[in-house]
Protein backbone atom coordinates (compact mmCIF):
# COMPACT_ATOMS: atom_id res chain seq x y z
CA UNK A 1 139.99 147.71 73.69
CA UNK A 2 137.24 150.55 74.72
CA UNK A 3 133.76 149.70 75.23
CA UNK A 4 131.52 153.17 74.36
CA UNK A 5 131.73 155.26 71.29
CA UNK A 6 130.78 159.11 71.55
CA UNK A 7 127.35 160.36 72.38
CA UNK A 8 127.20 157.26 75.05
CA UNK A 9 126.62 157.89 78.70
CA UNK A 10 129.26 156.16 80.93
CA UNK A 11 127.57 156.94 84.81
CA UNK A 12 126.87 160.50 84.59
CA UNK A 13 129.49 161.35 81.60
CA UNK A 14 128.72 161.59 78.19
CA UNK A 15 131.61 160.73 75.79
CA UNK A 16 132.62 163.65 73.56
CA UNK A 17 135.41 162.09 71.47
CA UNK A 18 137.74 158.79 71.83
CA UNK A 19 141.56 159.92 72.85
CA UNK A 20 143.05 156.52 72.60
CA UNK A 21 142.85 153.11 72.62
CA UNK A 22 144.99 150.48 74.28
CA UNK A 23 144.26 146.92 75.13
CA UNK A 24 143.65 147.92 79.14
CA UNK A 25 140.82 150.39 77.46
CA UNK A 26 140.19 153.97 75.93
CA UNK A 27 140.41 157.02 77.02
CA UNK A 28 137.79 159.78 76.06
CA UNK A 29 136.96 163.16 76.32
CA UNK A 30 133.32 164.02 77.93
CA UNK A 31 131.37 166.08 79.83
CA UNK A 32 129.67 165.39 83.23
CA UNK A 33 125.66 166.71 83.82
CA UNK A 34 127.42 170.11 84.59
CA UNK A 35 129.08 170.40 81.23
CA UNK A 36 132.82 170.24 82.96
CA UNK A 37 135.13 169.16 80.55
CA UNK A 38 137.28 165.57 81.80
CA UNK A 39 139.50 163.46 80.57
CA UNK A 40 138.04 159.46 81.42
CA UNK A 41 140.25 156.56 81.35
CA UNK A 42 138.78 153.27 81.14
CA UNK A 43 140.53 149.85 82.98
CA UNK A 44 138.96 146.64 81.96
CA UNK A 45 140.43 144.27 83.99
CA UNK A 46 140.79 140.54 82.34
CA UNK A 47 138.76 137.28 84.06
CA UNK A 48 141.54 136.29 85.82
CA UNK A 49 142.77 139.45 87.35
CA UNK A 50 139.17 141.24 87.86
CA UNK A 51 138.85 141.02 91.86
CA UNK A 52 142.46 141.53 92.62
CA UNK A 53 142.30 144.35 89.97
CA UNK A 54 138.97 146.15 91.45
CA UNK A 55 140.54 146.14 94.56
CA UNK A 56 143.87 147.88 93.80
CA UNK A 57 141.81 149.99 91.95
CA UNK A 58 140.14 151.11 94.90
CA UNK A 59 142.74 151.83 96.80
CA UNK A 60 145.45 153.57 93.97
CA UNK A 61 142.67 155.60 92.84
CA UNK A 62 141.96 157.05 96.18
CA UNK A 63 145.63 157.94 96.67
CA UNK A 64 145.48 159.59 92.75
CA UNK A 65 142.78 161.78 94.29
CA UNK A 66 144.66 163.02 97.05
CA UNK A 67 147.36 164.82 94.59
CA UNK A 68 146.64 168.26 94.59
CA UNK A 69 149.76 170.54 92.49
CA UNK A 70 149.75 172.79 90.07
CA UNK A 71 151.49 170.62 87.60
CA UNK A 72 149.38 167.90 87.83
CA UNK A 73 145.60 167.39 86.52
CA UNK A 74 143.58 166.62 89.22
CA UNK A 75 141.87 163.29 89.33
CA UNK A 76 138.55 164.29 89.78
CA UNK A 77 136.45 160.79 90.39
CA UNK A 78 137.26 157.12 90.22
CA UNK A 79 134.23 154.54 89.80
CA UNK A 80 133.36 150.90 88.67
CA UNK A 81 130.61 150.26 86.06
CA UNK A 82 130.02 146.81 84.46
CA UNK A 83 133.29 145.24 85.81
CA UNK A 84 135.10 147.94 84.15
CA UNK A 85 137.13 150.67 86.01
CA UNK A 86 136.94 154.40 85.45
CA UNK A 87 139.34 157.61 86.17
CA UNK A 88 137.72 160.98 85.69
CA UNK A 89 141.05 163.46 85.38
CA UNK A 90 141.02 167.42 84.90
CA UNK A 91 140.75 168.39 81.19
CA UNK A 92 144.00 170.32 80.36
CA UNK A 93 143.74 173.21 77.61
CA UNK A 94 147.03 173.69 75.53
CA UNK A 95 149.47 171.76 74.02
CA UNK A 96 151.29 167.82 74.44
CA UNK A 97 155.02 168.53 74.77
CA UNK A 98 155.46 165.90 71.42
CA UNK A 99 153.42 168.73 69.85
CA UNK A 100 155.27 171.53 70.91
CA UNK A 101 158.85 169.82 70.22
CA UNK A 102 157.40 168.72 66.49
CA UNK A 103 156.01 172.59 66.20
CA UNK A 104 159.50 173.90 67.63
CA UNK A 105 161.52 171.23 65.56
CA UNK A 106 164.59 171.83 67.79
CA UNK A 107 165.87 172.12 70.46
CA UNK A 108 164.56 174.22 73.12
CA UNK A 109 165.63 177.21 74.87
CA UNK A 110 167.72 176.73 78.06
CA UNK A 111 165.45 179.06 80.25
CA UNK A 112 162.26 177.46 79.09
CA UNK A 113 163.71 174.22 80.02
CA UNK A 114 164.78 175.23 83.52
CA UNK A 115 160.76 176.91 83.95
CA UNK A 116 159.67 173.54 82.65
CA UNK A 117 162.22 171.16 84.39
CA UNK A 118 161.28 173.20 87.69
CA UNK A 119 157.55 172.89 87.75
CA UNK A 120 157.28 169.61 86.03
CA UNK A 121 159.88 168.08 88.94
CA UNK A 122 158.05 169.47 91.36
CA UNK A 123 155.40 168.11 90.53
CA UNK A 124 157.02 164.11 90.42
CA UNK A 125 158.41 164.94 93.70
CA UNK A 126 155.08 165.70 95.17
CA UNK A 127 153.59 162.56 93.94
CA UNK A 128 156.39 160.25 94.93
CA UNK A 129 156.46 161.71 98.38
CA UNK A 130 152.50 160.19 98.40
CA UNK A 131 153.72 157.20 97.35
CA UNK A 132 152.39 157.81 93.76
CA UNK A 133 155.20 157.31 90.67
CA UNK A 134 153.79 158.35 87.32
CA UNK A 135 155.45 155.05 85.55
CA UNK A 136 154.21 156.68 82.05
CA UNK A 137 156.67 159.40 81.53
CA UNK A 138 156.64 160.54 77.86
CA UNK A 139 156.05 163.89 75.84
CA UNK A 140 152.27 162.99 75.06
CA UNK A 141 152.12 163.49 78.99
CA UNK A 142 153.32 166.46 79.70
CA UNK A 143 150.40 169.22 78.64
CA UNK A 144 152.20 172.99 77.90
CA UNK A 145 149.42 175.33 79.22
CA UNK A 146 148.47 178.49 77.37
CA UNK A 147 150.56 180.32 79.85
CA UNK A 148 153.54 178.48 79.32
CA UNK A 149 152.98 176.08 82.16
CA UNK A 150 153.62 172.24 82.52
CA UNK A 151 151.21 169.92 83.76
CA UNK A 152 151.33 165.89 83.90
CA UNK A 153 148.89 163.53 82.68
CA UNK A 154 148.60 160.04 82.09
CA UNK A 155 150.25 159.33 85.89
CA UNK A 156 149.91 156.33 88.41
CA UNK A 157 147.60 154.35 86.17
CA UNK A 158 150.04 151.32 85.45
CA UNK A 159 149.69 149.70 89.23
CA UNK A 160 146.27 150.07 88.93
CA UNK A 161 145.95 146.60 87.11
CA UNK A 162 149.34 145.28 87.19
CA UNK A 163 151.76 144.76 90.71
CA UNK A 164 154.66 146.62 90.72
CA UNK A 165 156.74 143.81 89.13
CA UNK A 166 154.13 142.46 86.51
CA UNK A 167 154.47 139.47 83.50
CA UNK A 168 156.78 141.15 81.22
CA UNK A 169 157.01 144.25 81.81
CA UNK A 170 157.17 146.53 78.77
CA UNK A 171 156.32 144.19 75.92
CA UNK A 172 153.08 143.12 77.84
CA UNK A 173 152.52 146.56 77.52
CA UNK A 174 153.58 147.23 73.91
CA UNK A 175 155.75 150.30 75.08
CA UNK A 176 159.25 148.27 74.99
CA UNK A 177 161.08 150.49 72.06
CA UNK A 178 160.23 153.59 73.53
CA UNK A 179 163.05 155.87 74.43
CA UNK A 180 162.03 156.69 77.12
CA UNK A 181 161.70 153.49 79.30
CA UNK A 182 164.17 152.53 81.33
CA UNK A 183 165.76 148.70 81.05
CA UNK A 184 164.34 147.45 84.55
CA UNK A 185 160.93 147.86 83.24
CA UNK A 186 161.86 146.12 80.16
CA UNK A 187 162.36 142.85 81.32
CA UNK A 188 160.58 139.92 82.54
CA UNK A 189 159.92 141.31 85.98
CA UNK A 190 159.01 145.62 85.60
CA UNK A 191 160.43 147.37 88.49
CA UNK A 192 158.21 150.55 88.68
CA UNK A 193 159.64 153.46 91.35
CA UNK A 194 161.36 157.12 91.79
CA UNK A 195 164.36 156.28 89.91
CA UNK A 196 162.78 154.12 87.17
CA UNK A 197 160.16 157.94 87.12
CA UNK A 198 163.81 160.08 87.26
CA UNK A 199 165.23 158.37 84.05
CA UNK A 200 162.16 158.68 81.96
CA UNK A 201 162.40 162.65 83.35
CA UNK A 202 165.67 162.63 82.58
CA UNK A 203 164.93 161.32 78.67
CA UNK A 204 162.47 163.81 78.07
CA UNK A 205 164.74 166.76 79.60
CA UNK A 206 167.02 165.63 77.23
CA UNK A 207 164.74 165.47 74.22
CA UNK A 208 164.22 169.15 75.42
CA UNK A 209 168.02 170.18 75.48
CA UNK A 210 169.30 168.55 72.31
CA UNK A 211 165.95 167.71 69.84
CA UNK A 212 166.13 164.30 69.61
CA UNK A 213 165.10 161.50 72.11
CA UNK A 214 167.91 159.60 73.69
CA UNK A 215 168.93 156.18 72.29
CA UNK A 216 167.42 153.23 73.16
CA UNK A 217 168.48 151.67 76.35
CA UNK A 218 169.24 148.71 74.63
CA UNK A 219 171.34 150.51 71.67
CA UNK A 220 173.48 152.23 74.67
CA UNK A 221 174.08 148.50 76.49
CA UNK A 222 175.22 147.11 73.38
CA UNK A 223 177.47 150.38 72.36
CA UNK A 224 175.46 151.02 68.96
CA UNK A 225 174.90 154.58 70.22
CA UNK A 226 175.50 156.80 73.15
CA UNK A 227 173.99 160.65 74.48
CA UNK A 228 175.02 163.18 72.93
CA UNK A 229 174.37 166.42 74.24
CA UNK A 230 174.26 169.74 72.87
CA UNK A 231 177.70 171.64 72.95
CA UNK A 232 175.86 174.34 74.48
CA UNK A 233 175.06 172.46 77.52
CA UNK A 234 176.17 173.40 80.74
CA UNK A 235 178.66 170.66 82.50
CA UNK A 236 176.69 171.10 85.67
CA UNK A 237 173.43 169.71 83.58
CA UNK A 238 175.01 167.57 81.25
CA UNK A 239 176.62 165.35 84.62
CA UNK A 240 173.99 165.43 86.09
CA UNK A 241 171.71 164.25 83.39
CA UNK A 242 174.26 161.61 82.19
CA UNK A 243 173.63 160.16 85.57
CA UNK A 244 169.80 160.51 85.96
CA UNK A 245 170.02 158.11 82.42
CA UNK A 246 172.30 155.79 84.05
CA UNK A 247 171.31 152.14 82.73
CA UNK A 248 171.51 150.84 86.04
CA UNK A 249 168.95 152.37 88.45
CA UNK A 250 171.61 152.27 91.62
CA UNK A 251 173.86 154.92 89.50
CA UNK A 252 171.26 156.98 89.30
CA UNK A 253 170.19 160.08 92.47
CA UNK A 254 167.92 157.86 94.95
CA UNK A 255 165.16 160.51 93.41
CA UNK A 256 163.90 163.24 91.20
CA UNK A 257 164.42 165.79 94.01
CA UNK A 258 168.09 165.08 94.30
CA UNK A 259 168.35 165.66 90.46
CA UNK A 260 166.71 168.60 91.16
CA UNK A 261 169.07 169.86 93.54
CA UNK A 262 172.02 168.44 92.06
CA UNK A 263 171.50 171.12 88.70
CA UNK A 264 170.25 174.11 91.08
CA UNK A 265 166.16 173.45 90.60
CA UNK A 266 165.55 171.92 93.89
CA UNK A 267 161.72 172.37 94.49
CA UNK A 268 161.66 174.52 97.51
CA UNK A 269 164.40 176.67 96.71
CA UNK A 270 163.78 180.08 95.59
CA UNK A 271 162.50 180.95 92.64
CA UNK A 272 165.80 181.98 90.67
CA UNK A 273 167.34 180.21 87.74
CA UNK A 274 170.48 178.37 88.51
CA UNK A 275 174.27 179.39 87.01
CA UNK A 276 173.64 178.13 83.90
CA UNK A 277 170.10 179.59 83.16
CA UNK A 278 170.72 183.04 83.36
CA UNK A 279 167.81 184.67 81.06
CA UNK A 280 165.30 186.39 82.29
CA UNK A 281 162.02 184.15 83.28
CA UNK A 282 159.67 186.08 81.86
CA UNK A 283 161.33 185.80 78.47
CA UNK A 284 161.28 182.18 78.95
CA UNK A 285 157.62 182.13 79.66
CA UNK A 286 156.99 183.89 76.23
CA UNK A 287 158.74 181.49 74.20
CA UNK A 288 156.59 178.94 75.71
CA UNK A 289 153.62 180.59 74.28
CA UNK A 290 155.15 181.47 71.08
CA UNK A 291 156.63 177.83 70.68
CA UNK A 292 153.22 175.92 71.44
CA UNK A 293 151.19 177.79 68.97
CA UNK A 294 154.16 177.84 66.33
CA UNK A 295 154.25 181.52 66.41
């Protein structure tokens, strides 16, 4: 539930529109005193979790600050005001991927996936290797840039008032039917780390590849459905995404950097496509643009 409406003053922001709204708090778009543009999340923490939660707030928020990559938005400020916690992130221009796949309605092009898939995993590897795991992997997270590039959002706020294996998991959270949550953070005790981050990567990568999100975990336990994967995919991608969405996390690479370099992209390798992404990058990097403004 958010506590200040637009045109308030929130320490030395002013709110310029509401984002969202969850029960943890909203998030807003404002401006500080020197009219930079940031995205502010707001924690409340509830009575009976307020000291324990100020506290890991002090101390995940500091780590969130150290981050610095090009595909991530830099978190810019963290402070407490009225009990209530506050993240000040980089304002990203451009386009949520669920925006660009609804524009695109289909699937996109292999190159622009392996640009994305690149930069994007880079990115998850850089954070997990600062002890950081995004936990809130989903389209609505992952801003296209005008020039084609990927950036994540939304990342490393979930410890910040829960412990790494909180009450519930999911449903506490209201996120349990989403696609792209894995089944250990389903259950009664959420297990949060880089595997749990690599299948949520792995569910939007294959949102990307075949225009559809992957069934439900549950729906795939139960055999109601199963991945299916474009006929155009290459083996080399399609095995190693069939075992980044592994239901059990130990069947899955021990991290997104592995998947990485399992399918060719691993993030300090040079910068050339692997077998199966054989088009030119530049031509990938204009269909980005043309796809997120539904040219």
């Amino acid at each position: 539930m958010r506590l200040f409406e637009v045109s308030q003053d929130v320490g030395s922001y002013r709110i310029a529109a509401v984002l969202a709204e969850r029960a943890s708090g909203g998030t807003y778009l404002a401006d500080a005193a020197d009219g930079t543009r940031v995205v502010l999340q707001e924690i409340v923490p509830t009575a009976s979790q307020h000291q324990r939660a100020l506290e890991r707030f002090a101390q995940e928020a500091a780590a969130l600050r150290r981050l610095v990559h090009p595909g991530l938005a830099r978190v810019l400020e963290s402070f407490t005001l009225r009990k209530t916690c506050f993240v000040a992130r980089e304002y990203l221009p451009g386009h949520p991927l669920d925006a660009v796949l609804a524009a695109a309605g289909k699937a996109l092009p292999l190159p622009l996936v392996f640009d994305w898939s690149r930069v994007a995993g880079a990115a998850l590897v850089h954070a997990h290797g600062r002890g950081v795991f995004h936990q809130d992997i989903h389209p609505a997270h992952l801003i296209v840039a005008p020039d084609g590039t990927p950036r994540w959002t939304g990342y490393g706020m979930r410890h910040l008032l829960a412990p790494p294996s909180g009450f519930m998991g999911a449903f506490a959270r209201g996120d349990h039917q989403s696609p792209y949550v894995p089944m250990e953070q389903n259950g009664v005790a959420a297990i949060f780390g880089a595997r749990s981050d690599l299948y949520s990567f792995a569910a939007l990568l294959y949102h990307v590849l075949s225009g559809a999100a992957p069934p439900h975990p549950d729906a795939r336990l139960f055999g109601r459905e199963e991945l299916r994967f474009p006929e155009d995919c290459p083996p080399q991608l399609r095995a190693a995404l069939s075992r980044a969405l592994s239901l059990e996390p130990h069947e899955r690479h021990e991290s997104v950097a592995a998947f990485l370099t399992d399918v060719g992209m691993a993030p300090h390798a040079p910068e050339q496509p692997p077998s199966f992404a054989s088009e030119a990058t530049a031509g990938s990097r204009a269909g980005a643009n043309t796809l997120e403004t539904g040219r």
